[in-house]
N, C-alpha and C. Protein backbone atom coordinates (compact mmCIF):
# COMPACT_ATOMS: atom_id res chain seq x y z
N UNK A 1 -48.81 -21.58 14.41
CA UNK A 1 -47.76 -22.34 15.03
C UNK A 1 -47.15 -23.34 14.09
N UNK A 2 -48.09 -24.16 13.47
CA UNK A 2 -47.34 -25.18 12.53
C UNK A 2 -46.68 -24.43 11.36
N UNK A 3 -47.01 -23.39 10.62
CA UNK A 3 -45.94 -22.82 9.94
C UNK A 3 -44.63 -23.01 9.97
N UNK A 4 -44.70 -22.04 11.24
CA UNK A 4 -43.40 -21.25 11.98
C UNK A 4 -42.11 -22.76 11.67
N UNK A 5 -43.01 -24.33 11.88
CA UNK A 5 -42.28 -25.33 12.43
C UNK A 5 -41.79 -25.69 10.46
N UNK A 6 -42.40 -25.42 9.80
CA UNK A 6 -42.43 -25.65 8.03
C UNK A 6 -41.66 -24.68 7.17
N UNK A 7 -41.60 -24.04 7.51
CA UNK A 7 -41.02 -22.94 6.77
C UNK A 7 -40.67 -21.53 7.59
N UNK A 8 -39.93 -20.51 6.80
CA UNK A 8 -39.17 -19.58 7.55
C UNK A 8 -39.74 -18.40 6.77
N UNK A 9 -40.19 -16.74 7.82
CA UNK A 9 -41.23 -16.29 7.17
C UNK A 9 -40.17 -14.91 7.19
N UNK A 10 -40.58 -14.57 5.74
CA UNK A 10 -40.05 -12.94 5.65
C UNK A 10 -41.04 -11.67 5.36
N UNK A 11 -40.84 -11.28 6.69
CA UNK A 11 -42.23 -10.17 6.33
C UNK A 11 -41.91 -8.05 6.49
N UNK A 12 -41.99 -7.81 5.29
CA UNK A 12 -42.00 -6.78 4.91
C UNK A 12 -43.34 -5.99 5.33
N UNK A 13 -42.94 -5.17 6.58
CA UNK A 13 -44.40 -4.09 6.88
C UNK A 13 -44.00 -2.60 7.66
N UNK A 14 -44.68 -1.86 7.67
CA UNK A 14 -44.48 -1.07 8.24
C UNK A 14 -45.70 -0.86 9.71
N UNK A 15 -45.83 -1.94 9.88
CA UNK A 15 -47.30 -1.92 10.67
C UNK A 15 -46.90 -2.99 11.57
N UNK A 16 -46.55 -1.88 12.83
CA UNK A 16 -45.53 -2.59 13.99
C UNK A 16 -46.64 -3.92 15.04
N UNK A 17 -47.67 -3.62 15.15
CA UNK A 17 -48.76 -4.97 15.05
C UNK A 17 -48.39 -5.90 14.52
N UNK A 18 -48.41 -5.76 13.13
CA UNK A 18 -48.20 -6.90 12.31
C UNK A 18 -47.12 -7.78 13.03
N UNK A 19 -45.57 -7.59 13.03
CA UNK A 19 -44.93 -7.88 13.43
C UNK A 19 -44.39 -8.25 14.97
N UNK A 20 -45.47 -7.94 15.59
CA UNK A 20 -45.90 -7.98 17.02
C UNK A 20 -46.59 -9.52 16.25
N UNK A 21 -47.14 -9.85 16.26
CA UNK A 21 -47.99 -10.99 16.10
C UNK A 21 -47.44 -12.16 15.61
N UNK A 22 -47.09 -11.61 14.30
CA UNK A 22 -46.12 -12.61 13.83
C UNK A 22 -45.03 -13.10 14.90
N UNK A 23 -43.92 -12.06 15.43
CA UNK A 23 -43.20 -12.70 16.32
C UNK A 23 -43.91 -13.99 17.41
N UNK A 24 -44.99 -13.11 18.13
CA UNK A 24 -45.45 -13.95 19.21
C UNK A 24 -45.95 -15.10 18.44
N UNK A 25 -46.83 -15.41 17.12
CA UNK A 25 -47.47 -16.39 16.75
C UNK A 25 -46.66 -17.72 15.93
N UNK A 26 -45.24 -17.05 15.89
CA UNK A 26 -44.49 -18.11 14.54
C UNK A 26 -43.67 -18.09 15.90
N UNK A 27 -42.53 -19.11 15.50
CA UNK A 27 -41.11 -18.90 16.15
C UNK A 27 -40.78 -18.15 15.61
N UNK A 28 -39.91 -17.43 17.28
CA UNK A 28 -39.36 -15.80 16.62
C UNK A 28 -37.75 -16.31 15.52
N UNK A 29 -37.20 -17.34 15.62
CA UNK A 29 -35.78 -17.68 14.66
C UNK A 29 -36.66 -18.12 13.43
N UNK A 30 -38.02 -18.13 12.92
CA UNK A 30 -38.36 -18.26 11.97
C UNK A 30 -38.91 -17.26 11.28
N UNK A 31 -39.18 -15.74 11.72
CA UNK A 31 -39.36 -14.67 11.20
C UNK A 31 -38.81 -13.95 11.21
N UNK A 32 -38.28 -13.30 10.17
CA UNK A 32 -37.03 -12.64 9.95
C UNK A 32 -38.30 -10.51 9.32
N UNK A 33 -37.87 -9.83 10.45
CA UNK A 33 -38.85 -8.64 10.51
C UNK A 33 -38.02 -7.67 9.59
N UNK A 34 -38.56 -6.80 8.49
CA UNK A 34 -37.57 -5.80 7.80
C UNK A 34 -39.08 -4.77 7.98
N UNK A 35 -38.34 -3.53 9.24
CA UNK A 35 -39.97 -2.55 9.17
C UNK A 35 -39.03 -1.78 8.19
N UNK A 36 -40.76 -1.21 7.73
CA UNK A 36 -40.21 -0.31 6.50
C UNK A 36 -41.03 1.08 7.30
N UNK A 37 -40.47 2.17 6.58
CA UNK A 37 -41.55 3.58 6.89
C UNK A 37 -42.85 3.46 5.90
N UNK A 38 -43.36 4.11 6.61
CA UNK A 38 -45.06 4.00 5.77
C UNK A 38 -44.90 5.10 4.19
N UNK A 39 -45.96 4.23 3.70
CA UNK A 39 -45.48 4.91 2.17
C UNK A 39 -45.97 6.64 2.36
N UNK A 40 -45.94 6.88 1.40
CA UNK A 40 -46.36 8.28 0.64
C UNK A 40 -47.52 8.33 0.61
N UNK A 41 -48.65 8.83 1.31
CA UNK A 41 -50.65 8.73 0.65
C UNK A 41 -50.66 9.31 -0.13
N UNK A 42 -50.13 10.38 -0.37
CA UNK A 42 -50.48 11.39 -1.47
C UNK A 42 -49.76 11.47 -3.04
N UNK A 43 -49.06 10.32 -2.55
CA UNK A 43 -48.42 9.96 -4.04
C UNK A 43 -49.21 8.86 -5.02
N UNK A 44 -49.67 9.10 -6.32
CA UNK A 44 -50.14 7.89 -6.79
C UNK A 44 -49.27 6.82 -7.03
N UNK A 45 -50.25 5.71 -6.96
CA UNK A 45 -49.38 4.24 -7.09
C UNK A 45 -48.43 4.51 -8.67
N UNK A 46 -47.92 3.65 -8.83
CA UNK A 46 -47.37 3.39 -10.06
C UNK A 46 -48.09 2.51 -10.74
N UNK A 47 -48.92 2.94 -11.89
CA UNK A 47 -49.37 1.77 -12.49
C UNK A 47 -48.64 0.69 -13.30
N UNK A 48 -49.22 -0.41 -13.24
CA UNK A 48 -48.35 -1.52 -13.32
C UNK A 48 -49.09 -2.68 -15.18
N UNK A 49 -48.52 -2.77 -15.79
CA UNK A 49 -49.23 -3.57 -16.83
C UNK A 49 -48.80 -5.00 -16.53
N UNK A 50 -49.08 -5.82 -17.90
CA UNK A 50 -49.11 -7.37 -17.94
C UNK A 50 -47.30 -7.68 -17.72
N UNK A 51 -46.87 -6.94 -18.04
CA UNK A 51 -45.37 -7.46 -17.77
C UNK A 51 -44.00 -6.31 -16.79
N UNK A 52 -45.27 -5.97 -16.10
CA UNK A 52 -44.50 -5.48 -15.00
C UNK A 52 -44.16 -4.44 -14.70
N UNK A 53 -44.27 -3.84 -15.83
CA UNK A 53 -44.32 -2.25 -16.77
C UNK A 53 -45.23 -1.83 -16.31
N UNK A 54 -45.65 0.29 -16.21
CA UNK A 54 -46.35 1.01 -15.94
C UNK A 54 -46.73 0.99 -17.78
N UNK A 55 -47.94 1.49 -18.11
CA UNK A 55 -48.34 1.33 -19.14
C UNK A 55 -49.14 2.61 -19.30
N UNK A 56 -49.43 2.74 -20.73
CA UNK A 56 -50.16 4.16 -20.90
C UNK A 56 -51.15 4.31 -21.91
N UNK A 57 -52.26 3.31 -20.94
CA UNK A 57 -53.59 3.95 -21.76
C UNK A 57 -53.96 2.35 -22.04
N UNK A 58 -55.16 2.08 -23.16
CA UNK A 58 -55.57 0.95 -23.03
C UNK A 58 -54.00 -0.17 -24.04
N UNK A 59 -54.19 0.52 -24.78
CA UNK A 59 -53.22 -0.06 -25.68
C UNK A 59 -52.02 -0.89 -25.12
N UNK A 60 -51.61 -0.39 -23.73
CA UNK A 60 -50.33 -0.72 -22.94
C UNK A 60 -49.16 -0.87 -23.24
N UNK A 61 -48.89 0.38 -24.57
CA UNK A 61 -47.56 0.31 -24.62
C UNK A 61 -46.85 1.39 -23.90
N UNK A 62 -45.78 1.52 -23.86
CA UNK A 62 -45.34 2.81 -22.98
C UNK A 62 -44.57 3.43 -23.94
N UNK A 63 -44.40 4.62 -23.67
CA UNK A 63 -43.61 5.84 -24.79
C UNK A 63 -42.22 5.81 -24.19
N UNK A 64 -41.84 5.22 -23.23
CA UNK A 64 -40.58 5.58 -22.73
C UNK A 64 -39.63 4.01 -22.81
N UNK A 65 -38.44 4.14 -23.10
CA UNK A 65 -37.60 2.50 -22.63
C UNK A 65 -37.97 2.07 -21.47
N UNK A 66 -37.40 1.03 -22.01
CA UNK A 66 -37.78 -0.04 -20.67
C UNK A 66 -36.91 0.56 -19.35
N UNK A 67 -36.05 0.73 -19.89
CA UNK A 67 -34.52 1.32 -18.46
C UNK A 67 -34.98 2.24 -18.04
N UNK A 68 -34.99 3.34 -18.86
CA UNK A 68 -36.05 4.64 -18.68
C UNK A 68 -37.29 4.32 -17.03
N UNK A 69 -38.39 3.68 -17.76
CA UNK A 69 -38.82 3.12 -17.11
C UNK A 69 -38.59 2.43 -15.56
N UNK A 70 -37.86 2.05 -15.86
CA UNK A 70 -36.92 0.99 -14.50
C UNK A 70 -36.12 2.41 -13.27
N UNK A 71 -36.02 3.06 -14.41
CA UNK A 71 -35.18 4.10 -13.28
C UNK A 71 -36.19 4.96 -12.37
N UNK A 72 -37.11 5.33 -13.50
CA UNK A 72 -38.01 6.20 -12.62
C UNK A 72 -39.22 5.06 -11.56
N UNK A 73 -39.08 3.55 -11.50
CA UNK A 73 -39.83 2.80 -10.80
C UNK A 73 -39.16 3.04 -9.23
N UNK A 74 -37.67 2.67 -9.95
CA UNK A 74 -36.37 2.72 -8.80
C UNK A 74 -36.51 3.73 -7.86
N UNK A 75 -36.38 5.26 -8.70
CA UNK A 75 -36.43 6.05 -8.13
C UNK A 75 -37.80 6.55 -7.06
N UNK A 76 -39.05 6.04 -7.48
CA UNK A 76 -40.55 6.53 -6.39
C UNK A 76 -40.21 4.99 -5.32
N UNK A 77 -39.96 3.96 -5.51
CA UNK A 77 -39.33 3.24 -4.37
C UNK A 77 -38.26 3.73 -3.61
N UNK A 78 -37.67 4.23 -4.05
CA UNK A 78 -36.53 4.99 -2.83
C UNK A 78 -36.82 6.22 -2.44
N UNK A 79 -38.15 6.90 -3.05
CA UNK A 79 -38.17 8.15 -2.44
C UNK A 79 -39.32 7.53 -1.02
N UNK A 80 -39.94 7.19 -1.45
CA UNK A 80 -40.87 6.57 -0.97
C UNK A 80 -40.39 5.85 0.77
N UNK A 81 -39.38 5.27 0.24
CA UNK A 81 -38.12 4.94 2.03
C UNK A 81 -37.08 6.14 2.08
N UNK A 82 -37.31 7.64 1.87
CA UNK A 82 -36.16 8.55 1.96
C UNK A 82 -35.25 8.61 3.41
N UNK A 83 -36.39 8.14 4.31
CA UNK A 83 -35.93 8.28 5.49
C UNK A 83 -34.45 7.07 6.25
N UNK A 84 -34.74 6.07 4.92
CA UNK A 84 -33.35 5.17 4.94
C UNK A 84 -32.66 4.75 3.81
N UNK A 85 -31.61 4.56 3.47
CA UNK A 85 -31.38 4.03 2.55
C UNK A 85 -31.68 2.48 2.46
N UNK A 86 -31.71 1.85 1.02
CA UNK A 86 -31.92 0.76 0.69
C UNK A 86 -31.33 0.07 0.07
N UNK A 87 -31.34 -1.37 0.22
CA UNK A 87 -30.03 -2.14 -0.86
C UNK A 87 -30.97 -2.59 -2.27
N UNK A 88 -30.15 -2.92 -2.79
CA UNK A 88 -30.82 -3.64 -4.50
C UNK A 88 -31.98 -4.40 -4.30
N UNK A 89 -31.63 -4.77 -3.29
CA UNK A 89 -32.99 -6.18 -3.14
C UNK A 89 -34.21 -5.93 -2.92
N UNK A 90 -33.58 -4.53 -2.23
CA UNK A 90 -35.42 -3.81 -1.48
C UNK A 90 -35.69 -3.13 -2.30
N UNK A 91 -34.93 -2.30 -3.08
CA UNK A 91 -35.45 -1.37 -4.29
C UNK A 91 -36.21 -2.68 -5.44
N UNK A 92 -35.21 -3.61 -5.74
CA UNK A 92 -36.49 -4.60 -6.75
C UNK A 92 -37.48 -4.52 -6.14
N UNK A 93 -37.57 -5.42 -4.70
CA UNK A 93 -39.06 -5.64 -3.81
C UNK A 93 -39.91 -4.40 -4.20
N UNK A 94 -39.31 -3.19 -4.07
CA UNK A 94 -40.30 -2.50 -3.37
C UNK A 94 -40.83 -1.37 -5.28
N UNK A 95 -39.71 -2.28 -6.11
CA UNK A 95 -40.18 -1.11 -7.53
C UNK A 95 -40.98 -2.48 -8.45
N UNK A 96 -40.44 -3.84 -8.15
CA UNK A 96 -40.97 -4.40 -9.67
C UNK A 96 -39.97 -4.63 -10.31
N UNK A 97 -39.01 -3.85 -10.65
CA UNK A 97 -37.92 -3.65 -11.51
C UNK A 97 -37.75 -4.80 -11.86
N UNK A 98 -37.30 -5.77 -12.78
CA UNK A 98 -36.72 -6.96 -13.09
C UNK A 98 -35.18 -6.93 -12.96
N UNK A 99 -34.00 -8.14 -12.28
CA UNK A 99 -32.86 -7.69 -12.06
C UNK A 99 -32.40 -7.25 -13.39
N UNK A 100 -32.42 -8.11 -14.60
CA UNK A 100 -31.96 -7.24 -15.42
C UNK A 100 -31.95 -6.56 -15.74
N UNK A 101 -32.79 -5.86 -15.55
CA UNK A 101 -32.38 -3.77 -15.85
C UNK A 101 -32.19 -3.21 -14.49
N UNK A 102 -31.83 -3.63 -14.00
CA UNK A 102 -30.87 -2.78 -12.28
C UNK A 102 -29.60 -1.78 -13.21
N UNK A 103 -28.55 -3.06 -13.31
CA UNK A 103 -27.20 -2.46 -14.04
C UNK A 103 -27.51 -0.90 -14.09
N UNK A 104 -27.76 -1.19 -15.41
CA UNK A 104 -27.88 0.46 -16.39
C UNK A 104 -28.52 1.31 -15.85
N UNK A 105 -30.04 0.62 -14.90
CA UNK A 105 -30.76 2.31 -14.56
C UNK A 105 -29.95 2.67 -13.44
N UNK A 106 -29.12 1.70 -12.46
CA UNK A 106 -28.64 2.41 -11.49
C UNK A 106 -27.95 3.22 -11.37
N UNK A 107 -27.02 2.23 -12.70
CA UNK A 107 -25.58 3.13 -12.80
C UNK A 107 -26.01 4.73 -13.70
N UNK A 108 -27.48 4.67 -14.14
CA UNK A 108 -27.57 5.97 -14.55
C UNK A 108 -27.89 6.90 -13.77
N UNK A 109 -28.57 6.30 -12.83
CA UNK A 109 -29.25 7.10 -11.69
C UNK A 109 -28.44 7.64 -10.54
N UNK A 110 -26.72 7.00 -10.55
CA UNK A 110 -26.04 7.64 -9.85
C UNK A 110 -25.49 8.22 -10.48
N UNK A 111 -24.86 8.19 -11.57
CA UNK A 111 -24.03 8.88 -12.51
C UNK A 111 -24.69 10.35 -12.54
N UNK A 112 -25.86 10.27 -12.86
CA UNK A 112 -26.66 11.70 -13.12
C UNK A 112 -26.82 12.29 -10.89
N UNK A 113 -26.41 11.78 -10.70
CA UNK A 113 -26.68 12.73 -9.44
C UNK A 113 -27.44 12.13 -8.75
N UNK A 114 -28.86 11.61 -9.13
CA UNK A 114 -30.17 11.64 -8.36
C UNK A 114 -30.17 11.10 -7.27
N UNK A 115 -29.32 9.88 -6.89
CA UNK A 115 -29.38 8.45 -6.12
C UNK A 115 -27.83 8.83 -5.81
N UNK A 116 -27.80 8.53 -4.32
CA UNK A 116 -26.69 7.97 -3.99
C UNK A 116 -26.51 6.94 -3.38
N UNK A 117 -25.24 6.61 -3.84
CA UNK A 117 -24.37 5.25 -2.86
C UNK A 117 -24.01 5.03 -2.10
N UNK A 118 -23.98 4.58 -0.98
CA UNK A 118 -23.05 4.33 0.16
C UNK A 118 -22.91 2.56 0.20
N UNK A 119 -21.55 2.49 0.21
CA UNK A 119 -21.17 1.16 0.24
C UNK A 119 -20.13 0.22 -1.22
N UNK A 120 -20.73 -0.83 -1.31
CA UNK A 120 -20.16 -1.62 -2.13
C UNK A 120 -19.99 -2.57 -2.09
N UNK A 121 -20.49 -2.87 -3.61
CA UNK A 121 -20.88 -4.68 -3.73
C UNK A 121 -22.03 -5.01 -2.87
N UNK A 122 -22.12 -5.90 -2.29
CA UNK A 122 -23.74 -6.40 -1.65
C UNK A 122 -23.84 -5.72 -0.58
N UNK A 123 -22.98 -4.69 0.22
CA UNK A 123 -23.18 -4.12 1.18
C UNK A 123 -23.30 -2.51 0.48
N UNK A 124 -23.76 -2.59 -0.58
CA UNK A 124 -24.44 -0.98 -1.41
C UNK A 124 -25.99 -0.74 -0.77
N UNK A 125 -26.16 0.69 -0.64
CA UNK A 125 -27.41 0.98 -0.14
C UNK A 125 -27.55 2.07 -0.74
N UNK A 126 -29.02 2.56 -1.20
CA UNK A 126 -29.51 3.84 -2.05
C UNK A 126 -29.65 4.65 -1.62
N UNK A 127 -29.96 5.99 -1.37
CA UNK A 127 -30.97 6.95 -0.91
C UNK A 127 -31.46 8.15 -2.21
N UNK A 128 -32.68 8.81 -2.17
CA UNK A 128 -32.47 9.52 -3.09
C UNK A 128 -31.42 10.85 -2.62
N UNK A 129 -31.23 11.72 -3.76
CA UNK A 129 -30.48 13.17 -3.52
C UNK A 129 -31.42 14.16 -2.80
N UNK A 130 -31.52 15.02 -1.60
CA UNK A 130 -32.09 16.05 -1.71
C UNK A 130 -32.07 17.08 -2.62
């Protein structure tokens, strides 16, 4: 209860409980609910190194660019929500990505086909291609 009265809560779940609780336990104008679909089980995580990066092996450097990188993070976060599209904000949330490499992997990732757009400017949303 005293939270709810301190601060304003943003909660990312796919675990309709969760958000059952939260509503009843915070003020509901202080929780702001984004359900997501449940991930992939059978997909492995993305491993993640010291700077945010998937890494390869002990050494932790990676063989691929950083953008490189960024696109294919982008891309298992949006396959991962196929069932909706997503805006920039949720693809960072949900890849890691740092904003500065959005630009280039996106614009590569639509350019090449994989990802599409619907929208424009802050009202842009992803989905992958079937």
């Amino acid at each position: 209860g005293e939270l709810g009265q301190l601060a304003q809560v943003l909660l990312f779940t796919h675990h309709e409980r969760i958000a059952e609780i939260a509503q009843r336990e915070l003020d509901g104008e202080a929780v702001a609910v984004v359900r997501l679909g449940g991930r992939v089980h059978d997909q492995p995580p993305i491993p993640v190194g010291a700077d945010g990066f998937g890494t390869n092996g002990p050494g932790g450097t990676s063989s691929i660019s950083r953008r490189e990188e960024a696109e294919e993070r982008i891309m298992a976060a949006a396959r991962r929500s196929a069932h909706q599209p997503l805006s920039k904000s949720e693809l960072l949330d949900l890849s890691g990505v740092p904003e500065a490499l959005w630009p280039g992997a996106i614009r590569s990732l639509v350019e090449r086909g994989v990802l599409s757009k619907q929208g424009d400017r802050k009202g842009a949303r992803y989905r992958p291609v079937s």
